[in-house]
ModelCIF file with pLDDT and N, C-alpha, C, O atoms, coordinates in Angstrom:
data_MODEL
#
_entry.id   MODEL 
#
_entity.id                         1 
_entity.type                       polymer 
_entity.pdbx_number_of_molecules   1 
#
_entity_poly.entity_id                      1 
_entity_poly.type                           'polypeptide(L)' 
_entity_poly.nstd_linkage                   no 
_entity_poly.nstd_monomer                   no 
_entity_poly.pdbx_seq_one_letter_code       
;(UNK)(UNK)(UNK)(UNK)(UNK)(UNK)(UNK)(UNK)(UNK)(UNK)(UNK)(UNK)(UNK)(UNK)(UNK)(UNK)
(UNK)(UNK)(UNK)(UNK)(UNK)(UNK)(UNK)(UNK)(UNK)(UNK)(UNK)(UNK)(UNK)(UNK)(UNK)(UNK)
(UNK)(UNK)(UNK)(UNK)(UNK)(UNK)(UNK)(UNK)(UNK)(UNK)(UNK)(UNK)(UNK)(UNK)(UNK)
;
_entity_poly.pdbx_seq_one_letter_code_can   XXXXXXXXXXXXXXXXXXXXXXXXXXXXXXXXXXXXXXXXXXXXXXX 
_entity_poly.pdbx_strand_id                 A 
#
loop_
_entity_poly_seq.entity_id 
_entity_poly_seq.num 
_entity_poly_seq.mon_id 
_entity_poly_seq.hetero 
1 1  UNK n 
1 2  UNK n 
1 3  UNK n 
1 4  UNK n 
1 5  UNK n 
1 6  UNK n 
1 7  UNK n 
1 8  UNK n 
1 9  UNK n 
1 10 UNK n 
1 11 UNK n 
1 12 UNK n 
1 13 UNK n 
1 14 UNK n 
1 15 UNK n 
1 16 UNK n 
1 17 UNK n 
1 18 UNK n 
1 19 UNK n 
1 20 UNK n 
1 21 UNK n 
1 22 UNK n 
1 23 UNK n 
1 24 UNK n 
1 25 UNK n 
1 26 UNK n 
1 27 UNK n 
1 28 UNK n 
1 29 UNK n 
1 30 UNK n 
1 31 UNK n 
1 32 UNK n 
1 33 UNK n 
1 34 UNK n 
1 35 UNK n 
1 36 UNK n 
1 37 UNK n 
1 38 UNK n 
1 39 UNK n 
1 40 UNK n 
1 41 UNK n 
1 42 UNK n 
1 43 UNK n 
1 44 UNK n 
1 45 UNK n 
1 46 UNK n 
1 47 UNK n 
#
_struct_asym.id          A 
_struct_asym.entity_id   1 
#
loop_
_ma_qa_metric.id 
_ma_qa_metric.mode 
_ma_qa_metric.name 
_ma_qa_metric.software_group_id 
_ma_qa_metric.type 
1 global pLDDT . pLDDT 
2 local  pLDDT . pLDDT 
#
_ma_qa_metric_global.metric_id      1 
_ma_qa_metric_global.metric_value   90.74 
_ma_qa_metric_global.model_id       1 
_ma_qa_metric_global.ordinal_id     1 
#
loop_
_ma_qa_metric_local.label_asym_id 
_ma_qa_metric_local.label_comp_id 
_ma_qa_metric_local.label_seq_id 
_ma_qa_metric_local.metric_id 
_ma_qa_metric_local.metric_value 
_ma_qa_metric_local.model_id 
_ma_qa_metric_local.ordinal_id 
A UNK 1  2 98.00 1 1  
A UNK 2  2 98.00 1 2  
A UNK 3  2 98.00 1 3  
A UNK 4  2 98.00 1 4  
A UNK 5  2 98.00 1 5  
A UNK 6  2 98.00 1 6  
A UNK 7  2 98.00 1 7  
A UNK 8  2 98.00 1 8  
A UNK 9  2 96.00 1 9  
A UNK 10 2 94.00 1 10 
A UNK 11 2 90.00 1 11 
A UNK 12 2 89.00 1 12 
A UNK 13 2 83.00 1 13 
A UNK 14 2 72.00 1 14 
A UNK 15 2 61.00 1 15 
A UNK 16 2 58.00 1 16 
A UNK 17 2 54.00 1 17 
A UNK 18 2 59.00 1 18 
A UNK 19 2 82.00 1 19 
A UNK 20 2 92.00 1 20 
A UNK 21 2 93.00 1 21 
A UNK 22 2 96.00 1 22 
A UNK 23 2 97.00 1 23 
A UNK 24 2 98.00 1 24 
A UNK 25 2 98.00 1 25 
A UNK 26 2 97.00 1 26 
A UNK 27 2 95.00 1 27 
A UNK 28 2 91.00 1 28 
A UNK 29 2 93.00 1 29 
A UNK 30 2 95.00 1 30 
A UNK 31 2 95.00 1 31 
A UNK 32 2 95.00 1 32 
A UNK 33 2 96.00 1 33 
A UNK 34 2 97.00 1 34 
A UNK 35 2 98.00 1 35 
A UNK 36 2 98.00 1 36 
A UNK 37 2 97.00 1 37 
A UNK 38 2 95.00 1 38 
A UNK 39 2 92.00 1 39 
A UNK 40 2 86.00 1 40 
A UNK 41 2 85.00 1 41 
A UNK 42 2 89.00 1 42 
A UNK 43 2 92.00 1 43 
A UNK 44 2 94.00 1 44 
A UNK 45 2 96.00 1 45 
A UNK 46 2 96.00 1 46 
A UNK 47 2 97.00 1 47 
#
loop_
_atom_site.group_PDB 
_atom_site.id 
_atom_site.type_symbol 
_atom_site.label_atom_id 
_atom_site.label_alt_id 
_atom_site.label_comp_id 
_atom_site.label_asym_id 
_atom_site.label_entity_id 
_atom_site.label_seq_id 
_atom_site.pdbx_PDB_ins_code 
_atom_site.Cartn_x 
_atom_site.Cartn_y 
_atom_site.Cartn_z 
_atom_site.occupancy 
_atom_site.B_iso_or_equiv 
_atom_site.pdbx_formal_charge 
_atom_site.auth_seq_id 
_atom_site.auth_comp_id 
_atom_site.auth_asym_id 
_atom_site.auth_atom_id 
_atom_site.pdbx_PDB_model_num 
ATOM 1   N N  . UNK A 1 1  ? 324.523 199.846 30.942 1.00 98.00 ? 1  UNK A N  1 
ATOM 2   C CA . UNK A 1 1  ? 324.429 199.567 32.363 1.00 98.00 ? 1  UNK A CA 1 
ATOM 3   C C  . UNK A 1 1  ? 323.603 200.640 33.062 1.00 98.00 ? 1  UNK A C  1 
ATOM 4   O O  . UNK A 1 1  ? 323.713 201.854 32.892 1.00 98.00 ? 1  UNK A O  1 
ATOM 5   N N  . UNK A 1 2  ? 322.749 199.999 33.885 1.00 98.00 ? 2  UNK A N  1 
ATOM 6   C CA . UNK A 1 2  ? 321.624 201.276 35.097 1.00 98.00 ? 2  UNK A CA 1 
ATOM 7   C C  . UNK A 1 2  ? 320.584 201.070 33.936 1.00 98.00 ? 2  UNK A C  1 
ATOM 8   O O  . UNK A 1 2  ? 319.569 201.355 34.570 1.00 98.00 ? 2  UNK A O  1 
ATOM 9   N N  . UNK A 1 3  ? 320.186 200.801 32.802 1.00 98.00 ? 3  UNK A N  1 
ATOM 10  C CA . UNK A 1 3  ? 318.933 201.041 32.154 1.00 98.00 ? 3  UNK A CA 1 
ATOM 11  C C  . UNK A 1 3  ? 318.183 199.992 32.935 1.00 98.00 ? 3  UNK A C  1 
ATOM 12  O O  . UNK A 1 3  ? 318.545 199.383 33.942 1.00 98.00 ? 3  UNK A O  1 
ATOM 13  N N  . UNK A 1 4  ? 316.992 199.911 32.214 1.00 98.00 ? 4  UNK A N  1 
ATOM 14  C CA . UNK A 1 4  ? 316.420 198.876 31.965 1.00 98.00 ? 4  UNK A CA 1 
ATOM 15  C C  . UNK A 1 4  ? 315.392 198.165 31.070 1.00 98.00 ? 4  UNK A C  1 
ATOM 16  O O  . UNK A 1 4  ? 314.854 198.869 30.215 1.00 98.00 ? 4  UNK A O  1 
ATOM 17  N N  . UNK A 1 5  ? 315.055 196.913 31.142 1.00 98.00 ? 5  UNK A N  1 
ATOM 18  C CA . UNK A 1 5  ? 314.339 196.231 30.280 1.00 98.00 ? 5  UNK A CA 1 
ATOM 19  C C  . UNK A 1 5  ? 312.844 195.633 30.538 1.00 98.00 ? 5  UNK A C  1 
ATOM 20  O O  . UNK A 1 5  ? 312.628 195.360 31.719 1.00 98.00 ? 5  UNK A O  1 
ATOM 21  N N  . UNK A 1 6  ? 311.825 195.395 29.664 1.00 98.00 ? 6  UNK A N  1 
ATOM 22  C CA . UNK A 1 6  ? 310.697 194.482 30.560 1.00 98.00 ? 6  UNK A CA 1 
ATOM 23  C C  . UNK A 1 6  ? 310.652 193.536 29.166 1.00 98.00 ? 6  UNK A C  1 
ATOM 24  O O  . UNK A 1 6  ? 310.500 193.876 27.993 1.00 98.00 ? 6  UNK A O  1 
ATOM 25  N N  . UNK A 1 7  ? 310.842 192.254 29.756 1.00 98.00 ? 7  UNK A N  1 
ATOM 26  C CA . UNK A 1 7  ? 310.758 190.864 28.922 1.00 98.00 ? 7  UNK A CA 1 
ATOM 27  C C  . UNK A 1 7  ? 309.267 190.898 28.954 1.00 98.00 ? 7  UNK A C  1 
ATOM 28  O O  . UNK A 1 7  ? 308.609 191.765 29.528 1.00 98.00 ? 7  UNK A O  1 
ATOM 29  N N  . UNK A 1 8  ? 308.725 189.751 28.203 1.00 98.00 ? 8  UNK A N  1 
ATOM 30  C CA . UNK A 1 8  ? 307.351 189.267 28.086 1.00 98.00 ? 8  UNK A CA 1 
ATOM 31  C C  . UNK A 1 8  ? 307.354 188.054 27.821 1.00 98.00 ? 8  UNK A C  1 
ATOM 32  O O  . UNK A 1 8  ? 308.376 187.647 27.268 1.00 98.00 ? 8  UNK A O  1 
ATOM 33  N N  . UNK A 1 9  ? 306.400 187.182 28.065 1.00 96.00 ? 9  UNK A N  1 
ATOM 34  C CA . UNK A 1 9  ? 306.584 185.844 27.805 1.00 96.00 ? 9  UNK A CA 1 
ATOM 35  C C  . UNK A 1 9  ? 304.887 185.460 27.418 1.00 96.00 ? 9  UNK A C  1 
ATOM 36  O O  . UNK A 1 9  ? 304.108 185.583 28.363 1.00 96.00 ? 9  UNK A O  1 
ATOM 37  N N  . UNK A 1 10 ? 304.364 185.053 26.217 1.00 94.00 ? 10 UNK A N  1 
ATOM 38  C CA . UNK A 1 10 ? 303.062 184.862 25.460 1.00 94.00 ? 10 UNK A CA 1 
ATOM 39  C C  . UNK A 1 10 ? 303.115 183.413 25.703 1.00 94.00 ? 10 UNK A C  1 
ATOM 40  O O  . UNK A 1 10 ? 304.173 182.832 25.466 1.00 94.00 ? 10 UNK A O  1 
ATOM 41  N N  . UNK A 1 11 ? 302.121 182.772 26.139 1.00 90.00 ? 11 UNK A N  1 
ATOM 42  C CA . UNK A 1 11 ? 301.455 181.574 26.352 1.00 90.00 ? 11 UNK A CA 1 
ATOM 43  C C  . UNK A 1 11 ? 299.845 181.616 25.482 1.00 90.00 ? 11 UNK A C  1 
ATOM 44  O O  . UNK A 1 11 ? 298.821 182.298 25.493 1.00 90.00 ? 11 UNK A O  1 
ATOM 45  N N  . UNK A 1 12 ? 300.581 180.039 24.538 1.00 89.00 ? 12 UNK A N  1 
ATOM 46  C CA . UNK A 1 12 ? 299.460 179.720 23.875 1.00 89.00 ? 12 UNK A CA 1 
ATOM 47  C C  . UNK A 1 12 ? 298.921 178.042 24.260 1.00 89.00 ? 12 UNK A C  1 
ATOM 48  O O  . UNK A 1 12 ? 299.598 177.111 24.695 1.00 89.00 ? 12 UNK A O  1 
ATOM 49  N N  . UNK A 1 13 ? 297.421 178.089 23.905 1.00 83.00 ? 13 UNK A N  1 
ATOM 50  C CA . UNK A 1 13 ? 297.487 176.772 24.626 1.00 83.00 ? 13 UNK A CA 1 
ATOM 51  C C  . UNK A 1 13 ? 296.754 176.786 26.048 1.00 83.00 ? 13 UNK A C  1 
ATOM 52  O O  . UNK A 1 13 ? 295.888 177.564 26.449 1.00 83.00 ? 13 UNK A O  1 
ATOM 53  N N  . UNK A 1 14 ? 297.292 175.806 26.631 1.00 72.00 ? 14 UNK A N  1 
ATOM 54  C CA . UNK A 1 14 ? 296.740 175.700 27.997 1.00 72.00 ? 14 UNK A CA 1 
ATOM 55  C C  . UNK A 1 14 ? 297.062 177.125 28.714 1.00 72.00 ? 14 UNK A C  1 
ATOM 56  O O  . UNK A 1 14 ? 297.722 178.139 28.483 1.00 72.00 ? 14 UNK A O  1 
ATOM 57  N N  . UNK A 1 15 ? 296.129 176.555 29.810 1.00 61.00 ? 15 UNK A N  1 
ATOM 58  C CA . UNK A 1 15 ? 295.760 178.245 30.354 1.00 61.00 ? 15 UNK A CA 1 
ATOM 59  C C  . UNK A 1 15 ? 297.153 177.723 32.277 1.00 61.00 ? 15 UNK A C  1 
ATOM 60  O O  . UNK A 1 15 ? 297.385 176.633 32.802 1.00 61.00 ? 15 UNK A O  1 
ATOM 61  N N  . UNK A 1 16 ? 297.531 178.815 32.545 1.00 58.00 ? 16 UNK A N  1 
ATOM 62  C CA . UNK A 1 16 ? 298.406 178.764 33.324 1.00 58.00 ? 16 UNK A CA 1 
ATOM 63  C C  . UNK A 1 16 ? 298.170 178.537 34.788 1.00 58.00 ? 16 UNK A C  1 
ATOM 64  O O  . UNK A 1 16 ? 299.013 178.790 35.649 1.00 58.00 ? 16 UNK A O  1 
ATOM 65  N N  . UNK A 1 17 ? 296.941 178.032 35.029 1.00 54.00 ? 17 UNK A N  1 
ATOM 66  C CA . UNK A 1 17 ? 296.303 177.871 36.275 1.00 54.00 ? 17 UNK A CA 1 
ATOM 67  C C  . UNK A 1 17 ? 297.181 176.436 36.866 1.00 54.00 ? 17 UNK A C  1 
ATOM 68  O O  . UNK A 1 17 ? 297.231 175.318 36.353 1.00 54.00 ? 17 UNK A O  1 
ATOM 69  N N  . UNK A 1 18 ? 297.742 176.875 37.955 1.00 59.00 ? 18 UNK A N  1 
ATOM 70  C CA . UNK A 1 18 ? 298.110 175.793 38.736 1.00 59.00 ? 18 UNK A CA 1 
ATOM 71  C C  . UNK A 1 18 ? 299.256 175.239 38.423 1.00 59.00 ? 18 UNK A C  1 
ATOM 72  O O  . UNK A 1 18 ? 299.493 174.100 38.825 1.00 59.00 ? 18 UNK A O  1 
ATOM 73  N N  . UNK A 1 19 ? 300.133 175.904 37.686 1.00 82.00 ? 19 UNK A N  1 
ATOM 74  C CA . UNK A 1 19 ? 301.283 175.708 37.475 1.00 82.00 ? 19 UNK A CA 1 
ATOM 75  C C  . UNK A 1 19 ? 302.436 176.798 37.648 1.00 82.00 ? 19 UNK A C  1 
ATOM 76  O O  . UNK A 1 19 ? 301.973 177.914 37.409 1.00 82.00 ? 19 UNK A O  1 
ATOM 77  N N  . UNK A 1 20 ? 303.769 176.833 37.981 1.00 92.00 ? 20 UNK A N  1 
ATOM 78  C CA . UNK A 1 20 ? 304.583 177.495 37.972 1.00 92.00 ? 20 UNK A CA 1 
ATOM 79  C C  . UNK A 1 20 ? 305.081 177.888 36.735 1.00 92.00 ? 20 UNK A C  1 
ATOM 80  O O  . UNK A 1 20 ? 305.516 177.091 35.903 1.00 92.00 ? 20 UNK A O  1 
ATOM 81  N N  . UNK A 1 21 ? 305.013 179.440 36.547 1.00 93.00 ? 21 UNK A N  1 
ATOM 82  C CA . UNK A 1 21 ? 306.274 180.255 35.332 1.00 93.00 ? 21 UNK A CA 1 
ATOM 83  C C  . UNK A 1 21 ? 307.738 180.652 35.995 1.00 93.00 ? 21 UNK A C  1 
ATOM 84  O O  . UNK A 1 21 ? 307.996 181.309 37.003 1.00 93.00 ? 21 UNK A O  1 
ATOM 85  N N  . UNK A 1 22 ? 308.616 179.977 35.010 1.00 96.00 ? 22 UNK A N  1 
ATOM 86  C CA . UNK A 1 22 ? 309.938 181.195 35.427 1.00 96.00 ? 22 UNK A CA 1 
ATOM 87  C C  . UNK A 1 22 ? 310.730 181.583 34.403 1.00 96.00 ? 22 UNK A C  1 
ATOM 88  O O  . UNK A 1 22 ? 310.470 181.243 33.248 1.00 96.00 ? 22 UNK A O  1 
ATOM 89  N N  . UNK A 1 23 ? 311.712 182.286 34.693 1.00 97.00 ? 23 UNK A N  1 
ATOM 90  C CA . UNK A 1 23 ? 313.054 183.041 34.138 1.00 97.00 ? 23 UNK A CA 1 
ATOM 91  C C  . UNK A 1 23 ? 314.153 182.497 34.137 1.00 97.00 ? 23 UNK A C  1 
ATOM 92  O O  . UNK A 1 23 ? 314.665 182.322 35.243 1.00 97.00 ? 23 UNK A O  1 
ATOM 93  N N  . UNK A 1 24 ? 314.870 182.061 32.966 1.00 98.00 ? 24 UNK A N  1 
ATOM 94  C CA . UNK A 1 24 ? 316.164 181.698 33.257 1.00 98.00 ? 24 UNK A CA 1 
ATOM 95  C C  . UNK A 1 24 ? 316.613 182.364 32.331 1.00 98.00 ? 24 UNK A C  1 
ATOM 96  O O  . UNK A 1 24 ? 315.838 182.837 31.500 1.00 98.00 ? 24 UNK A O  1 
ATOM 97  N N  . UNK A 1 25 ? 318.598 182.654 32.210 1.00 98.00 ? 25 UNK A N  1 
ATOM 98  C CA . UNK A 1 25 ? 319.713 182.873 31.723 1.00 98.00 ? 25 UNK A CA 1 
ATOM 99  C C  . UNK A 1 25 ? 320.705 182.184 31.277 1.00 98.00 ? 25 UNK A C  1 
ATOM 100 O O  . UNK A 1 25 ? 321.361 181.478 32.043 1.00 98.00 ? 25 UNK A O  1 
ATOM 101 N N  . UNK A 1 26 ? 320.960 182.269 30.051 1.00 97.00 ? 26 UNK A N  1 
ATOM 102 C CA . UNK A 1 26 ? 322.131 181.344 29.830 1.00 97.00 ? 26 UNK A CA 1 
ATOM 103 C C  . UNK A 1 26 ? 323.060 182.475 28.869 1.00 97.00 ? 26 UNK A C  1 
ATOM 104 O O  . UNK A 1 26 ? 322.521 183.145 27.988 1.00 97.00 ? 26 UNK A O  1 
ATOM 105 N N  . UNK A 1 27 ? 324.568 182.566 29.197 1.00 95.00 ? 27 UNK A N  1 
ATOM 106 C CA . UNK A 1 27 ? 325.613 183.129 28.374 1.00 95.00 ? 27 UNK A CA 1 
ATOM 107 C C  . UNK A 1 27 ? 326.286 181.849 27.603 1.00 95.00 ? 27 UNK A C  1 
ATOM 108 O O  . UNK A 1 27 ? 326.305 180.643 27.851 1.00 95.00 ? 27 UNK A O  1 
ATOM 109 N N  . UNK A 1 28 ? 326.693 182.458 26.815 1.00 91.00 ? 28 UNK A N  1 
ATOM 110 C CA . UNK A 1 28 ? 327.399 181.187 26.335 1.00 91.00 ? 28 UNK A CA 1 
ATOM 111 C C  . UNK A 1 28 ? 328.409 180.585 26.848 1.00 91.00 ? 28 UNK A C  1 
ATOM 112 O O  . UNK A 1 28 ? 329.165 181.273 27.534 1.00 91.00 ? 28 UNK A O  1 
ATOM 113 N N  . UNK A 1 29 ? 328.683 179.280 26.684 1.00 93.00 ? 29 UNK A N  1 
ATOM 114 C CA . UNK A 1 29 ? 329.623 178.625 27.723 1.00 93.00 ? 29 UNK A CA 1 
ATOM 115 C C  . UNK A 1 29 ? 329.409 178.572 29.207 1.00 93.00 ? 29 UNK A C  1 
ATOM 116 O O  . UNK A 1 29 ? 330.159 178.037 30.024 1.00 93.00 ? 29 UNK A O  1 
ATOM 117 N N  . UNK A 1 30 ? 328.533 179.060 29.390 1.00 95.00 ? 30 UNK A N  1 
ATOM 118 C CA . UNK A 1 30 ? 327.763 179.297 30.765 1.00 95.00 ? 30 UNK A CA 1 
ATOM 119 C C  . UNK A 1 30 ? 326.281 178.237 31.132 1.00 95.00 ? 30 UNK A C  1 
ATOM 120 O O  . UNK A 1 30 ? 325.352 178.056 30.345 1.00 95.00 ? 30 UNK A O  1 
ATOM 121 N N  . UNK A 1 31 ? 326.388 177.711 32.376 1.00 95.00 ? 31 UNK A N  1 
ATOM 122 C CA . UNK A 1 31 ? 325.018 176.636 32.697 1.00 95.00 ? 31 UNK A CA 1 
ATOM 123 C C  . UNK A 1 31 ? 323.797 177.431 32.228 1.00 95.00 ? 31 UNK A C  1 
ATOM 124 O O  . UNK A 1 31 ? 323.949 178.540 31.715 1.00 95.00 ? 31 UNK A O  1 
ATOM 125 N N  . UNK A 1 32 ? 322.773 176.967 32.368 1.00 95.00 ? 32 UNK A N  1 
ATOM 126 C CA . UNK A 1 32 ? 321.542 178.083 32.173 1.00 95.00 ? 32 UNK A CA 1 
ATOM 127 C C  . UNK A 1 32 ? 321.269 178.534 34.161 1.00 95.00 ? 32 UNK A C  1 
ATOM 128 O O  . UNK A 1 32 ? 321.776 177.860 35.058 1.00 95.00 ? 32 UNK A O  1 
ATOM 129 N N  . UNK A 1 33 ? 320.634 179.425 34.335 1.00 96.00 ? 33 UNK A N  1 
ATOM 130 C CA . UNK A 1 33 ? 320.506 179.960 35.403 1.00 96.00 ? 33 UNK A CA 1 
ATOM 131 C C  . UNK A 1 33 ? 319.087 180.248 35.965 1.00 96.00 ? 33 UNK A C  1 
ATOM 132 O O  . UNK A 1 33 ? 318.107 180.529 35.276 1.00 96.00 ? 33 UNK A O  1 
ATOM 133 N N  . UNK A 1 34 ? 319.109 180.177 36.824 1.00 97.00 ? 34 UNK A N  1 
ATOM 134 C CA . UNK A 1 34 ? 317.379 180.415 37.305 1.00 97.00 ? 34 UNK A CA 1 
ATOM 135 C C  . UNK A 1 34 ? 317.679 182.113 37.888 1.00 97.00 ? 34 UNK A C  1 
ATOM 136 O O  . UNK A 1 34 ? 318.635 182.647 38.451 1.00 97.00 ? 34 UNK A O  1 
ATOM 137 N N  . UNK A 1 35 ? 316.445 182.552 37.463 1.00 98.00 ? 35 UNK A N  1 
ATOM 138 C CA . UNK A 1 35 ? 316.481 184.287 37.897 1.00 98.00 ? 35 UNK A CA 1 
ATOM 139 C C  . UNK A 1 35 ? 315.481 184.164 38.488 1.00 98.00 ? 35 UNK A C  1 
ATOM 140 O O  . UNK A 1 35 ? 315.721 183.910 39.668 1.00 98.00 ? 35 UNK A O  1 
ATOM 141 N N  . UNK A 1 36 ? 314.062 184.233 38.188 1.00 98.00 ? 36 UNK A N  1 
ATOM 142 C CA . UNK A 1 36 ? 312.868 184.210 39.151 1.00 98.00 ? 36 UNK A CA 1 
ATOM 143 C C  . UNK A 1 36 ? 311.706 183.543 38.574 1.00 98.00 ? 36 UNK A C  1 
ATOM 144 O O  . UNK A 1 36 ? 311.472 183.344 37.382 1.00 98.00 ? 36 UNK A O  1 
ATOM 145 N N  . UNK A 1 37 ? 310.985 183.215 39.639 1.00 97.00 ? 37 UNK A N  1 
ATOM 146 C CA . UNK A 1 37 ? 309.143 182.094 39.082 1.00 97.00 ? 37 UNK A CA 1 
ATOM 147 C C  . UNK A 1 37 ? 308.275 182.969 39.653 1.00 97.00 ? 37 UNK A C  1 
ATOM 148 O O  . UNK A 1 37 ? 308.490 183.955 40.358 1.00 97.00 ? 37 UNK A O  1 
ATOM 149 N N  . UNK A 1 38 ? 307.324 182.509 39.278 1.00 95.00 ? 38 UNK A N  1 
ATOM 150 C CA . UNK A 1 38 ? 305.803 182.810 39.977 1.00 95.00 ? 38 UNK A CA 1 
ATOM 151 C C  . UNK A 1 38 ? 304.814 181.829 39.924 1.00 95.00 ? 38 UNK A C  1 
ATOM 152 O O  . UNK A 1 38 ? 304.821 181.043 38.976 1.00 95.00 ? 38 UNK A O  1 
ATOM 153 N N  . UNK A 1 39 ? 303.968 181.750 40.791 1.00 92.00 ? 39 UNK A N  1 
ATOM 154 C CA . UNK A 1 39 ? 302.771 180.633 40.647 1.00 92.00 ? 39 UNK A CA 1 
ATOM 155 C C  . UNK A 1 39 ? 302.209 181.088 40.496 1.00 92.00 ? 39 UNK A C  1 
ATOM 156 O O  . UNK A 1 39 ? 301.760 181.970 41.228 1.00 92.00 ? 39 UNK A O  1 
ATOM 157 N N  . UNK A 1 40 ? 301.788 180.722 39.224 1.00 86.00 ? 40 UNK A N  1 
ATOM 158 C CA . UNK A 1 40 ? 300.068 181.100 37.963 1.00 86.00 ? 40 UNK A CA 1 
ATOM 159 C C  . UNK A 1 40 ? 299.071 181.419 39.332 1.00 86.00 ? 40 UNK A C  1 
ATOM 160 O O  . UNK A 1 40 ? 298.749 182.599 39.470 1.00 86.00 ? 40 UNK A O  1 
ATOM 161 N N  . UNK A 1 41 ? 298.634 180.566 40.214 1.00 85.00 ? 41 UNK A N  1 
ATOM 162 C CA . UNK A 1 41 ? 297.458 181.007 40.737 1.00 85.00 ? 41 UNK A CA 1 
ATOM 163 C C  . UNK A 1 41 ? 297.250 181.996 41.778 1.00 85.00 ? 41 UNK A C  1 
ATOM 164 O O  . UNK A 1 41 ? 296.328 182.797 41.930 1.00 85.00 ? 41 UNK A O  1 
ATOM 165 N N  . UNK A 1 42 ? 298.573 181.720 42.647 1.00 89.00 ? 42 UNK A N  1 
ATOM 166 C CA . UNK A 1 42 ? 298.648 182.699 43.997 1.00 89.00 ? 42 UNK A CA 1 
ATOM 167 C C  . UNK A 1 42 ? 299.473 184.007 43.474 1.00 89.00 ? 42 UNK A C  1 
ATOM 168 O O  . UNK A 1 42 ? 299.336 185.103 44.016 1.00 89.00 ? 42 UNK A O  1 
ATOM 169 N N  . UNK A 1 43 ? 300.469 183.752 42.208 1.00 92.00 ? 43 UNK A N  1 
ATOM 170 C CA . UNK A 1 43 ? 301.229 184.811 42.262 1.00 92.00 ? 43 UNK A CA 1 
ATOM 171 C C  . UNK A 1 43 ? 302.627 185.186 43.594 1.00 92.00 ? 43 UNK A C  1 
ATOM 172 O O  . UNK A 1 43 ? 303.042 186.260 44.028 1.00 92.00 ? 43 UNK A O  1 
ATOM 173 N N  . UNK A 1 44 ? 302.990 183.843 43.881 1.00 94.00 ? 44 UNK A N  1 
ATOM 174 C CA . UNK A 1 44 ? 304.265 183.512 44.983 1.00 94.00 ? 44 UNK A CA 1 
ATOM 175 C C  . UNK A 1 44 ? 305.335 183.797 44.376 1.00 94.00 ? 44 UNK A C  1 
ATOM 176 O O  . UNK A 1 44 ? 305.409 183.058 43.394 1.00 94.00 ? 44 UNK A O  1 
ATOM 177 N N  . UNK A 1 45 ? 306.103 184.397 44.431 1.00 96.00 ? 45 UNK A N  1 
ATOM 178 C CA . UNK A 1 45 ? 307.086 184.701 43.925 1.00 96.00 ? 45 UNK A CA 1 
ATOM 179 C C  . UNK A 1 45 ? 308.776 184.271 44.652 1.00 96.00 ? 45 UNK A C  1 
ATOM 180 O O  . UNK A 1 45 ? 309.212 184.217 45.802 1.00 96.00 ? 45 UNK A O  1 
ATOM 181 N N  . UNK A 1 46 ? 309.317 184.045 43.373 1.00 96.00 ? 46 UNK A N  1 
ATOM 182 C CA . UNK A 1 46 ? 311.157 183.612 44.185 1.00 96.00 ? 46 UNK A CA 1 
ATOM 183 C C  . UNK A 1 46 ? 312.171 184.745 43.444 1.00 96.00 ? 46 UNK A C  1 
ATOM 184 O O  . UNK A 1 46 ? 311.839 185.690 42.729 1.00 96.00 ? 46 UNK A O  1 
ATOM 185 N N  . UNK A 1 47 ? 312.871 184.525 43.663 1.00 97.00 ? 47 UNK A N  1 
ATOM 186 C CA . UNK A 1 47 ? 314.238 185.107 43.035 1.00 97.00 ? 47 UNK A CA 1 
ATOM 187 C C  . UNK A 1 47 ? 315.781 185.076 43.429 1.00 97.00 ? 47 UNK A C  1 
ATOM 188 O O  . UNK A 1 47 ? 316.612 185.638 42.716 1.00 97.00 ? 47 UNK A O  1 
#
């Protein structure tokens, strides 16, 4: 607890223009969860 981490996420294939990336979570027994997106082109961000 207090550390931290940096995920990465590699895209092969089509190129990411004009579409939304995000983050989700799932524990077990648990729904999956939305954490945060971004839009490939503007870089808009949620969380």
């Amino acid at each position: 607890a207090g550390d931290s981490l940096r995920l990465s996420c590699a895209a092969s294939g089509r190129t990411f223009s004009l579409y939304t990336m995000g983050w989700f979570r799932q524990a077990p027994g648990k729904e999956r969860e939305f954490v945060a997106a971004v839009s490939w082109n503007r870089g808009i961000t949620n969380y």
